[in-house]
N, C-alpha and C. Protein backbone atom coordinates (compact mmCIF):
# COMPACT_ATOMS: atom_id res chain seq x y z
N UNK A 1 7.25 -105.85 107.36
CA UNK A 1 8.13 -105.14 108.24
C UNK A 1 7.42 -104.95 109.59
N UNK A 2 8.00 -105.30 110.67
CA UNK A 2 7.83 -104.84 112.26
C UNK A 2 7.80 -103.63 112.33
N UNK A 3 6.83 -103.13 112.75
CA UNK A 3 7.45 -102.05 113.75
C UNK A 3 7.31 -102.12 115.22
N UNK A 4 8.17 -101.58 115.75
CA UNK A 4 8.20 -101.67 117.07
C UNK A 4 7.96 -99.87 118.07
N UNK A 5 7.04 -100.59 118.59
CA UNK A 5 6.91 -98.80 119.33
C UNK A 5 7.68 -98.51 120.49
N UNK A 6 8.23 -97.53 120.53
CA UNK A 6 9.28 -97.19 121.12
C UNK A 6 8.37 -96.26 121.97
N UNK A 7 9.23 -95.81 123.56
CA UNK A 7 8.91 -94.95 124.03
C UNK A 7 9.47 -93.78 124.01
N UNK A 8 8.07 -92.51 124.26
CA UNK A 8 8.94 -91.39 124.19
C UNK A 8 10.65 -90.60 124.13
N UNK A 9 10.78 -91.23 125.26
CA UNK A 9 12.22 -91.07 126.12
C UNK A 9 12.89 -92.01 125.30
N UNK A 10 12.50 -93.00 124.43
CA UNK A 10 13.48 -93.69 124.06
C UNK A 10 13.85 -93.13 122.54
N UNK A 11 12.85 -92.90 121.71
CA UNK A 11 12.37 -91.93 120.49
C UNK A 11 13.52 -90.76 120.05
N UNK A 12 12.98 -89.86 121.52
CA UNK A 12 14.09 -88.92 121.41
C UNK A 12 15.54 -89.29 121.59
N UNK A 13 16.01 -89.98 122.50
CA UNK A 13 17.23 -90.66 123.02
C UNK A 13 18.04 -90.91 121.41
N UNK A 14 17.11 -91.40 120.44
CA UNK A 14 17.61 -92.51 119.59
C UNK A 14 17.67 -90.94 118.55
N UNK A 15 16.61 -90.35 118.09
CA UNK A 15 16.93 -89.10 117.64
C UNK A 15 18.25 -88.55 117.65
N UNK A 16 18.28 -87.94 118.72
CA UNK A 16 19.06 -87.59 119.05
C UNK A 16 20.72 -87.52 118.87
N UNK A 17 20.89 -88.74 119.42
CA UNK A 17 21.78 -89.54 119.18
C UNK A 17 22.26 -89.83 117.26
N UNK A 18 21.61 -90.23 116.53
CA UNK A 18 21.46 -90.22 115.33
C UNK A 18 21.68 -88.99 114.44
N UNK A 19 20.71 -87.94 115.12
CA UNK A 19 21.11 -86.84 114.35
C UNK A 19 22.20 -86.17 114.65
N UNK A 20 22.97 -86.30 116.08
CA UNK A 20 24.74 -85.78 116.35
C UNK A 20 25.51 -86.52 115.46
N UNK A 21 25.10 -87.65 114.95
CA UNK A 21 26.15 -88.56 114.31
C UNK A 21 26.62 -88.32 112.83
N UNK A 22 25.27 -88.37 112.04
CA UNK A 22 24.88 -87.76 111.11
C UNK A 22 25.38 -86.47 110.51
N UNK A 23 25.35 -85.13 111.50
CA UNK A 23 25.38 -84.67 111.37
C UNK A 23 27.04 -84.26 111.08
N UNK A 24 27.93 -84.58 112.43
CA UNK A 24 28.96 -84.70 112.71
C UNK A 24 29.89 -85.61 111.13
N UNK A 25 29.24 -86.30 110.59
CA UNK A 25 29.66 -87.29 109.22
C UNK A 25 29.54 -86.20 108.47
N UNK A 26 28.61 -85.86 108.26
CA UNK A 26 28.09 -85.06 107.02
C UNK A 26 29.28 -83.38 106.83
N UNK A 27 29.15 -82.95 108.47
CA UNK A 27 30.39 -82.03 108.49
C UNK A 27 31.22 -82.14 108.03
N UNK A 28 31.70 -83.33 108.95
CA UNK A 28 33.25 -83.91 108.43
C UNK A 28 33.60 -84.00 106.91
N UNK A 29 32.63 -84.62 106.20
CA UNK A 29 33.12 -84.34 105.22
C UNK A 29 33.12 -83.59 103.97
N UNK A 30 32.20 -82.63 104.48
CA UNK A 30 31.71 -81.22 104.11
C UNK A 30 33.66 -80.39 103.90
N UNK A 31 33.87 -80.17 105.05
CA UNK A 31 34.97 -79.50 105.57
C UNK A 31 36.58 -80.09 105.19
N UNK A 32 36.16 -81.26 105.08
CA UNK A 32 37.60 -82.29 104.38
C UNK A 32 37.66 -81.74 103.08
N UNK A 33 36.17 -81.59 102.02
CA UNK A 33 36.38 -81.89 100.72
C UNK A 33 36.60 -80.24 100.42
N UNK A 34 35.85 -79.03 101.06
CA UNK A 34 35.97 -77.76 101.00
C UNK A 34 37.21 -77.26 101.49
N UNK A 35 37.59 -77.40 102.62
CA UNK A 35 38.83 -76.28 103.19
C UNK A 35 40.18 -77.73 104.01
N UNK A 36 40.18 -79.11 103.77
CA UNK A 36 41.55 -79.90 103.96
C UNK A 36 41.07 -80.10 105.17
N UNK A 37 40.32 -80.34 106.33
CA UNK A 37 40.55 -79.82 107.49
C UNK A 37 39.27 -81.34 108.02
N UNK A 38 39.12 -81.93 108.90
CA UNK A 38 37.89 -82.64 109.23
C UNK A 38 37.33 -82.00 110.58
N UNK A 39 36.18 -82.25 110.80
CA UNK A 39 35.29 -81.55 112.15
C UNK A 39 36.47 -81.77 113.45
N UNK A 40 36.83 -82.61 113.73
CA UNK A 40 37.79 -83.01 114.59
C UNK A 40 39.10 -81.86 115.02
N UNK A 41 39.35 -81.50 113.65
CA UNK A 41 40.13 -79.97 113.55
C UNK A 41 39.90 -78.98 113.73
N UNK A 42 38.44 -78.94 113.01
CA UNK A 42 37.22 -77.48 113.69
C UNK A 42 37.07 -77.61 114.68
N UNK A 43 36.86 -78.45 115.26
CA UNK A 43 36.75 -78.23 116.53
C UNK A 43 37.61 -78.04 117.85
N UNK A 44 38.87 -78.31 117.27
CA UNK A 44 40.12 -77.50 118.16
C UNK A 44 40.45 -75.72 118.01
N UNK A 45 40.34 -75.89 116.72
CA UNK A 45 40.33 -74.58 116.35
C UNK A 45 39.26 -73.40 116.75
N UNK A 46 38.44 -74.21 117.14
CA UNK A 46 37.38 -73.54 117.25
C UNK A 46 37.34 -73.04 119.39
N UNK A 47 37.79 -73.99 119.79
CA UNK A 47 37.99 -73.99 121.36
C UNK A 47 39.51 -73.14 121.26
N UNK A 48 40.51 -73.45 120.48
CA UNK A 48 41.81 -72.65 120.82
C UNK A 48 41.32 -70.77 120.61
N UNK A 49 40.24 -70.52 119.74
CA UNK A 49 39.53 -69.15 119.10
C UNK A 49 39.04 -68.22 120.41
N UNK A 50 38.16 -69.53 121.12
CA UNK A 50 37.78 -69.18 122.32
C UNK A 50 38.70 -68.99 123.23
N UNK A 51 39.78 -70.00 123.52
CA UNK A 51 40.01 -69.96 124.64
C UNK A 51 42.25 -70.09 124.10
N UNK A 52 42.13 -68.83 123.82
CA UNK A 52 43.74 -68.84 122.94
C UNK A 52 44.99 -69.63 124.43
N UNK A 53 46.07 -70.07 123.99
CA UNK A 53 46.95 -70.37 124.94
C UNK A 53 46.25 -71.75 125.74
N UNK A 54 45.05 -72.40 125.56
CA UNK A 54 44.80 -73.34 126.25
C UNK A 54 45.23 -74.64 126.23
N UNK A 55 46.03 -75.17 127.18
CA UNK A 55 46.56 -76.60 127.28
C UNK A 55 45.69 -77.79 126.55
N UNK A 56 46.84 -78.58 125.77
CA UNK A 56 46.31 -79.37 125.19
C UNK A 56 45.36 -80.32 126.11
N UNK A 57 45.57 -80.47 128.03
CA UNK A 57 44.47 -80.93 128.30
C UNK A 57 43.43 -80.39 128.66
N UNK A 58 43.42 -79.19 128.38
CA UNK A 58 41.94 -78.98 129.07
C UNK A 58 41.24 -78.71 127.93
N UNK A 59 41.56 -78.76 126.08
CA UNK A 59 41.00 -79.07 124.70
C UNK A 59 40.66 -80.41 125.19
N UNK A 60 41.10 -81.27 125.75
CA UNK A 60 40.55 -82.73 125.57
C UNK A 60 39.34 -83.28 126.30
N UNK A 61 39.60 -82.20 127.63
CA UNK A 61 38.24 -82.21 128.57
C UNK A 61 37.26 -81.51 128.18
N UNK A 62 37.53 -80.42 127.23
CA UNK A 62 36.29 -79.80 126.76
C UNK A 62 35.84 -80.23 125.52
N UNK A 63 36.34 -80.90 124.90
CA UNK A 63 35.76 -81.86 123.70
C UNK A 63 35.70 -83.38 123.91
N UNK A 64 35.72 -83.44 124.82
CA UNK A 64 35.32 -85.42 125.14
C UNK A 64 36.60 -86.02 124.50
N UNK A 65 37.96 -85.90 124.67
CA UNK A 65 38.57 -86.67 124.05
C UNK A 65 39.63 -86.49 124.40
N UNK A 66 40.68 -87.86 123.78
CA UNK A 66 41.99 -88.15 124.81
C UNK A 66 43.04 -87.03 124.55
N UNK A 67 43.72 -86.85 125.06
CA UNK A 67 44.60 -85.54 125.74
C UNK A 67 45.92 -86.65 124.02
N UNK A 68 45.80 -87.91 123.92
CA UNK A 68 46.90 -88.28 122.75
C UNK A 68 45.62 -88.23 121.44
N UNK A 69 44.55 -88.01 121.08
CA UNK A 69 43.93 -87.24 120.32
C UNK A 69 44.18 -86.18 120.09
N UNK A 70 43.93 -85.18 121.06
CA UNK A 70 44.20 -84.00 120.62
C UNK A 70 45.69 -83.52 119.92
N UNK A 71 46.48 -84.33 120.86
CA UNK A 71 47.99 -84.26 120.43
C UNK A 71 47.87 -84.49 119.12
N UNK A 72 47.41 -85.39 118.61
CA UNK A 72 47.85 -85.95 116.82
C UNK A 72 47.39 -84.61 116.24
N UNK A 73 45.84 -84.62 116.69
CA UNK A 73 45.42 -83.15 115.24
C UNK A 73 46.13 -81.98 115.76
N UNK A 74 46.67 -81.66 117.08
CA UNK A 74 47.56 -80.93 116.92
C UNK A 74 48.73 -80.52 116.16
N UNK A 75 49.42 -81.44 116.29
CA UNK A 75 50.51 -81.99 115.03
C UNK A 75 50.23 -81.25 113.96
N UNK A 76 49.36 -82.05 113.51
CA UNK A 76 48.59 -82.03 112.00
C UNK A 76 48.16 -80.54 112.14
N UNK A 77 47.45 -79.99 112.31
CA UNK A 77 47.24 -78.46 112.58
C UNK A 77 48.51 -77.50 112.59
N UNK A 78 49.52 -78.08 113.44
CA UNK A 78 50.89 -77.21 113.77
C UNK A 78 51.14 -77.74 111.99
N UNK A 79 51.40 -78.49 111.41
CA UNK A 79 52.23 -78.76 110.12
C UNK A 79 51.78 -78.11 109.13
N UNK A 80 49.96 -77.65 109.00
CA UNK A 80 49.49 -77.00 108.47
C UNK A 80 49.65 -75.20 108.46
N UNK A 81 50.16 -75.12 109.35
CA UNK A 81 50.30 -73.74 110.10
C UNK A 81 49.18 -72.87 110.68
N UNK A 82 48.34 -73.81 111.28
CA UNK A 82 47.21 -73.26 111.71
C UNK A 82 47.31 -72.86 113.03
N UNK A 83 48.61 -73.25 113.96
CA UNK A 83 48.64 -73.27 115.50
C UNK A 83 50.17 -73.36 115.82
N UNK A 84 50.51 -72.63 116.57
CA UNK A 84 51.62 -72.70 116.99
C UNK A 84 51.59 -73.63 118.83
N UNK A 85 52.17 -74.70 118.63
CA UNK A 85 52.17 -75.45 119.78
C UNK A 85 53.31 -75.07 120.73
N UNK A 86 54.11 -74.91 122.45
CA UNK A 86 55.16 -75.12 122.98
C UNK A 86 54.34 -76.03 123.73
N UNK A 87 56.05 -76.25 124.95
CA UNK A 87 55.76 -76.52 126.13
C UNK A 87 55.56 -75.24 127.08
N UNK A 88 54.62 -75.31 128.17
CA UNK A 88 54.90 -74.25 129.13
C UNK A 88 56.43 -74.25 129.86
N UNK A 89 57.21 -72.94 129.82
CA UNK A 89 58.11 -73.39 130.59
C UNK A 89 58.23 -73.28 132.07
N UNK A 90 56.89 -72.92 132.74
CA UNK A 90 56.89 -72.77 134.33
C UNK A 90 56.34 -74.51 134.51
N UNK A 91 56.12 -75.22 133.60
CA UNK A 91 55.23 -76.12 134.06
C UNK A 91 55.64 -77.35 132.70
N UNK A 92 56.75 -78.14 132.63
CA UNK A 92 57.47 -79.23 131.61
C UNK A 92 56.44 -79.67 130.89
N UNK A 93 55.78 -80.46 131.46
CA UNK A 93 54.36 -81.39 131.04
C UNK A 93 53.09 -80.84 130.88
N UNK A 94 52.86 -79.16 130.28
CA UNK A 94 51.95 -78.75 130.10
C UNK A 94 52.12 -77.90 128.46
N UNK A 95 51.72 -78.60 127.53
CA UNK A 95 51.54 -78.25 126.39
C UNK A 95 50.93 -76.89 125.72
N UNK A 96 51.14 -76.17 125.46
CA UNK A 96 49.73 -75.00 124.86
C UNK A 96 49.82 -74.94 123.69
N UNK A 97 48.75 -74.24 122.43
CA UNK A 97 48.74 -74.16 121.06
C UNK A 97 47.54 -73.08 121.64
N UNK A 98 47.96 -72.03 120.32
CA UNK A 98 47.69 -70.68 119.81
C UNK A 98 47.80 -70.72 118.50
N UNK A 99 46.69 -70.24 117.99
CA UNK A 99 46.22 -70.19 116.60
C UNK A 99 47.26 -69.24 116.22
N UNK A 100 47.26 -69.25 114.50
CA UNK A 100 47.89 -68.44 114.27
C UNK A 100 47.20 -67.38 112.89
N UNK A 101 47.33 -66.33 112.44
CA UNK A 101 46.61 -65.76 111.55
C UNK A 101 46.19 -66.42 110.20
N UNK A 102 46.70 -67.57 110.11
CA UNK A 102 46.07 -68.41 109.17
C UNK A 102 45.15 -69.65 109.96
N UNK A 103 45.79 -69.52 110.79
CA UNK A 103 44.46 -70.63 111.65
C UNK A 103 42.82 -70.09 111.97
N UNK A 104 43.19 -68.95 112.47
CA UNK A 104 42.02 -67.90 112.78
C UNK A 104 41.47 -67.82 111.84
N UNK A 105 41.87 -67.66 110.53
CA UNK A 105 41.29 -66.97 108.89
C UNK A 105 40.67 -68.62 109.08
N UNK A 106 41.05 -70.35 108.80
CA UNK A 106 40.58 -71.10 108.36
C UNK A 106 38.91 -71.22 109.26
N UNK A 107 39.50 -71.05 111.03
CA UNK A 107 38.32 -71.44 111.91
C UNK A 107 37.23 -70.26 111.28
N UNK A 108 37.49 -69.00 111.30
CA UNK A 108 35.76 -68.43 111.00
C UNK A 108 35.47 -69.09 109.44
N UNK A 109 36.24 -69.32 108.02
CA UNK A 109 35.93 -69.53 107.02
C UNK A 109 34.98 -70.63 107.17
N UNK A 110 35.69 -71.80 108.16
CA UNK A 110 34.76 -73.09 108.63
C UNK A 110 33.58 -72.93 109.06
N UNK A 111 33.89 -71.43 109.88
CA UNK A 111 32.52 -71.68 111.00
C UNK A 111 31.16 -70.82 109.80
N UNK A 112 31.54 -70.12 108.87
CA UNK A 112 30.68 -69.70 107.83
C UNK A 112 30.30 -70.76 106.89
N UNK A 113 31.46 -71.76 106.45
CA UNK A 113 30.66 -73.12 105.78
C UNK A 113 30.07 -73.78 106.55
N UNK A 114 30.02 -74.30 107.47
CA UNK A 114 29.05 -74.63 108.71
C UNK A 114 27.90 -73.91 108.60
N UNK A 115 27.78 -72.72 108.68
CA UNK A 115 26.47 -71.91 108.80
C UNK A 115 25.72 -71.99 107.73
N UNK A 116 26.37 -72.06 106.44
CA UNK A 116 25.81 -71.79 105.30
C UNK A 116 25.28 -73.46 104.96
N UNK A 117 25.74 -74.55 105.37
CA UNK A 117 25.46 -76.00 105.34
C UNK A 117 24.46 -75.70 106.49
N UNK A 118 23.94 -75.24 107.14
CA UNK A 118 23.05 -75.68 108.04
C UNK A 118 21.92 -74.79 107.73
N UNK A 119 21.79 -73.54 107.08
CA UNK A 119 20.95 -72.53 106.97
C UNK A 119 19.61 -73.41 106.00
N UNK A 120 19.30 -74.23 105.09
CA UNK A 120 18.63 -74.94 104.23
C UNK A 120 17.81 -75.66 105.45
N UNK A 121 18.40 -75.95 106.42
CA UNK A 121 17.70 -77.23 107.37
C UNK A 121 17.42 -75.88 108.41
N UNK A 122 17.72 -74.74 108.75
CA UNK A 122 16.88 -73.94 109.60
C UNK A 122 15.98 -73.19 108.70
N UNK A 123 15.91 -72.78 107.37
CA UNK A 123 14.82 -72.07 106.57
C UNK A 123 13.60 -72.52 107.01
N UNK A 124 13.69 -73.89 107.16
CA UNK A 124 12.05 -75.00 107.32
C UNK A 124 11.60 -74.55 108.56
N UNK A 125 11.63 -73.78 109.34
CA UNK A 125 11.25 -73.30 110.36
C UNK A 125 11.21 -71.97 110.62
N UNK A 126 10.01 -71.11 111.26
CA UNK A 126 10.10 -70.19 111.64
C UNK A 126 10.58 -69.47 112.88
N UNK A 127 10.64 -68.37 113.23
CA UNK A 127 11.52 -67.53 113.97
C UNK A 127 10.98 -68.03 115.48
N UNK A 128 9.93 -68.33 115.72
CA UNK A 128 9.59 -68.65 117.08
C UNK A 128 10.13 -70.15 117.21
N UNK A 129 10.02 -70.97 115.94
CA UNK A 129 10.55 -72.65 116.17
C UNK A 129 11.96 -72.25 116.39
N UNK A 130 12.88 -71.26 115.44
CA UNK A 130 14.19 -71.63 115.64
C UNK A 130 14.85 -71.11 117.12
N UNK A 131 13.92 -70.33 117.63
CA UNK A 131 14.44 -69.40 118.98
C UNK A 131 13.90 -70.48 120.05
N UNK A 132 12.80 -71.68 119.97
CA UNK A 132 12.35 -72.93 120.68
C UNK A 132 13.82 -73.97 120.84
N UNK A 133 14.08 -74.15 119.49
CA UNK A 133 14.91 -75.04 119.27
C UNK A 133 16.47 -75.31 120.15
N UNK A 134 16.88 -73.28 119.63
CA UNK A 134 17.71 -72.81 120.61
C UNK A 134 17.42 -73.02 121.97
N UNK A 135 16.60 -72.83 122.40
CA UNK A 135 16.46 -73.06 124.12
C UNK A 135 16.32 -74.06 124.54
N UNK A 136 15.65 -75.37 123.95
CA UNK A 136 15.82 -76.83 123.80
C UNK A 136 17.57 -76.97 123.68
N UNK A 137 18.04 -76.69 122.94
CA UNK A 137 19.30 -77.35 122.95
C UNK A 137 20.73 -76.91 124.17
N UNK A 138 19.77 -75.61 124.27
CA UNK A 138 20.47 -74.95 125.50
C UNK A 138 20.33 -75.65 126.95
N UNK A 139 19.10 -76.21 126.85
CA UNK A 139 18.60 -76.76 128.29
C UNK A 139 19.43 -78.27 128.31
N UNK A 140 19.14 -78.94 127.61
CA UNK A 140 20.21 -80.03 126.98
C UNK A 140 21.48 -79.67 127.46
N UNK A 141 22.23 -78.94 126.54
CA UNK A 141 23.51 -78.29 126.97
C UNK A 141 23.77 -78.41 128.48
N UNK A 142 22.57 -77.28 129.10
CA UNK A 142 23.05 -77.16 130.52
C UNK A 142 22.99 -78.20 131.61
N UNK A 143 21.83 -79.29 131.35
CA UNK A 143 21.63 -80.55 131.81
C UNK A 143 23.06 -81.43 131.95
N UNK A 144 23.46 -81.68 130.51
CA UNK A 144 24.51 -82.67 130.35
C UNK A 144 26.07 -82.24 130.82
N UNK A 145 26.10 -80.86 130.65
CA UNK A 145 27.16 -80.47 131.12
C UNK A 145 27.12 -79.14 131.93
N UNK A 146 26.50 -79.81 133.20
CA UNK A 146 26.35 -79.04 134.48
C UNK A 146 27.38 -79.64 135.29
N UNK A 147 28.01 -78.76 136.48
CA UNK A 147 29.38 -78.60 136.98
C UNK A 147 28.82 -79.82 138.03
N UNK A 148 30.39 -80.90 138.14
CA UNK A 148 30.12 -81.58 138.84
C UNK A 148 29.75 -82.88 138.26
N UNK A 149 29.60 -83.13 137.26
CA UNK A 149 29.43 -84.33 135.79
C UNK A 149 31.01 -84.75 135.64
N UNK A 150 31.31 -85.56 135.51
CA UNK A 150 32.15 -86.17 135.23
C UNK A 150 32.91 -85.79 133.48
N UNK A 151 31.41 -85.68 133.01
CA UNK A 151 31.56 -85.30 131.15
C UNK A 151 31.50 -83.83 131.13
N UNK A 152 31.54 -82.74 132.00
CA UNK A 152 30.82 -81.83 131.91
C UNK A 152 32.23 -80.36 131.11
N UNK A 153 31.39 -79.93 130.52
CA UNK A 153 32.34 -78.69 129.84
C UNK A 153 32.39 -77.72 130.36
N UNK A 154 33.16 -76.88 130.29
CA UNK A 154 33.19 -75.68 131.05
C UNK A 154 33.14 -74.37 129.88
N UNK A 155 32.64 -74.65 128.57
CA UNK A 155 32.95 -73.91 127.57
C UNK A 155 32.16 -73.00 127.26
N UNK A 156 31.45 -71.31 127.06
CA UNK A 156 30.50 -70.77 126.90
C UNK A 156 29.96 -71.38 125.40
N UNK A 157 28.74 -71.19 125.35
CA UNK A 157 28.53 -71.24 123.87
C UNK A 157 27.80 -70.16 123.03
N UNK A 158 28.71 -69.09 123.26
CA UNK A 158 28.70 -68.20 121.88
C UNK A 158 29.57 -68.60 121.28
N UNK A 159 30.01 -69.66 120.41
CA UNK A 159 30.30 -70.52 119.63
C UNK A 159 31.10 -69.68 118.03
């Protein structure tokens, strides 16, 4: 077997990258097989929690994804009864969805299987690594989606 040495910057890059993917799989189907629902759903639910009444496009700009994405798991969410979707009526072509008391009950239930799936992989570390880690991912955060990015979010993350 080759190995090939990689550089720093490229190391992490590839990390990185790998472990969002990974991780994001492993959710997904964490959350499919536990509560019906895939990350894709948590994660509307989880931005509508934050940000109640918000147009289906500005869910699409704050999760990287197409404004007819969001529409489908909307759907799918509205059929479930997790969200109540209209149109605005000051504004034809502006969509909104608002959770609804069973949507709210599924997003924190999620966001506690989430926690409890991730707590095993933060035990391995102590209180100064996990408060490092946090600020690493924060700086990240603020890097990639600083105002004026093309990709950039506008979303707080007390999450």
């Amino acid at each position: 077997m080759t190995h090939i040495a990689l550089r720093e910057e490229n190391t992490i890059g590839y990390l990185l990258q790998h472990l969002a993917q990974m991780l994001q799989r492993q959710c997904d189907q964490m959350l499919q097989e536990r509560l019906g629902i895939g990350i894709a759903q948590y994660r509307i639910l989880t931005m509508l929690h934050m940000l109640p009444g918000a147009q289906q496009r500005k869910l699409a700009d704050c999760l990287g994804q197409t404004e007819a994405s969001i529409s489908r798991q909307v759907k799918v969410l509205h059929d479930k009864g997790m969200l109540v979707a209209h149109v605005n009526p000051k504004e034809r072509r502006e969509h909104i969805a608002t959770l609804t008391a069973r949507g709210v009950k599924l997003c924190e239930t999620a966001r506690d299987t989430l926690a409890d799936y991730y707590q095993p992989m933060l035990s391995n570390f102590g209180e100064k690594q996990r408060q490092a880690l946090i600020e690493m991912l924060h700086a990240f955060h603020e890097y990639t989606c600083q105002p004026g990015k093309s990709t950039a979010c506008d979303h707080p993350l007390d999450i």
